[in-house]
Protein backbone atom coordinates (compact mmCIF):
# COMPACT_ATOMS: atom_id res chain seq x y z
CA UNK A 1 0.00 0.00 0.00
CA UNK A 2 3.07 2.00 0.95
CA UNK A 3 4.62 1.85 -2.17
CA UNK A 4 1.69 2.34 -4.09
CA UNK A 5 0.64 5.46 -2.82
CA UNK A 6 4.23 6.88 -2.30
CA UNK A 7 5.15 5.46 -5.77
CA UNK A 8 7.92 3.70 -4.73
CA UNK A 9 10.03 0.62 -5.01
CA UNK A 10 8.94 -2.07 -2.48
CA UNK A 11 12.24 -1.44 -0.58
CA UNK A 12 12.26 2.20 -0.01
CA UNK A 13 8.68 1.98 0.77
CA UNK A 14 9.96 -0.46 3.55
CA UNK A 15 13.02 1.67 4.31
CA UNK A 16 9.87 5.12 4.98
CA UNK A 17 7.86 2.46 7.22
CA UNK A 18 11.04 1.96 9.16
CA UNK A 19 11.67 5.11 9.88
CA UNK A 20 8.12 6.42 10.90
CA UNK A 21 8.13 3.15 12.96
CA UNK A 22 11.43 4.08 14.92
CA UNK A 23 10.54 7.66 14.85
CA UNK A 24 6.83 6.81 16.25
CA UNK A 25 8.31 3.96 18.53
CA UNK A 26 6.59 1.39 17.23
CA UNK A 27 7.31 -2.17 15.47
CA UNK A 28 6.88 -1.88 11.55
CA UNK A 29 4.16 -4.29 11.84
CA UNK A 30 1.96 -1.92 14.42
CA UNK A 31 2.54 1.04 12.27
CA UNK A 32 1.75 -0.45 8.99
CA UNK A 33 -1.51 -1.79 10.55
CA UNK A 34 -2.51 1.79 12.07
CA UNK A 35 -1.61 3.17 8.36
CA UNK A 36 -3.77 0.71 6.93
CA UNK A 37 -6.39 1.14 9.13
CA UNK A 38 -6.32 4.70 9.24
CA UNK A 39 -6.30 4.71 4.79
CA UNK A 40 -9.10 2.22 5.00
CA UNK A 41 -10.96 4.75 7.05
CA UNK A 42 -10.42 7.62 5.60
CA UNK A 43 -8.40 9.31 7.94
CA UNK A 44 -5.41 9.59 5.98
CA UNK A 45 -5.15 9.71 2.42
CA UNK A 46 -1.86 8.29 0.40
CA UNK A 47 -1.51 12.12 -1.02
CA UNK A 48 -0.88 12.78 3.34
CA UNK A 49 1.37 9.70 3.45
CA UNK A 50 3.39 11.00 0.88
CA UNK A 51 4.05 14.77 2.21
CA UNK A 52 4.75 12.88 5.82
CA UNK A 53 7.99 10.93 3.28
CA UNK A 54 8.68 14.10 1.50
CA UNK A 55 9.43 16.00 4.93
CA UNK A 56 12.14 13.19 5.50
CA UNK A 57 13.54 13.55 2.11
């Protein structure tokens, strides 16, 4: 989902989920749930997921 929405390669999409989750102090696996969730649900959108990578860039 992360790499969709970000447009990335399946490894730098892991490498932004690794840093939110050490930045957020969480496992990988607990943020990408939350993300997921929070996509699913509407409150976050991938164009939101992608300026939260870009500030990291």
């Amino acid at each position: 989902m992360v790499s969709l929405a970000l447009q990335l390669e399946t490894a730098d999409a892991l490498a932004v989920l690794r840093s939110q989750a050490y930045g957020s102090d969480r496992t990988v696996d607990a943020l990408a749930a939350a993300l997921a969730a929070d996509l699913v649900a509407g409150r976050l959108t991938a164009r939101q997921l992608g300026e939260d990578a870009d500030s990291d860039r």
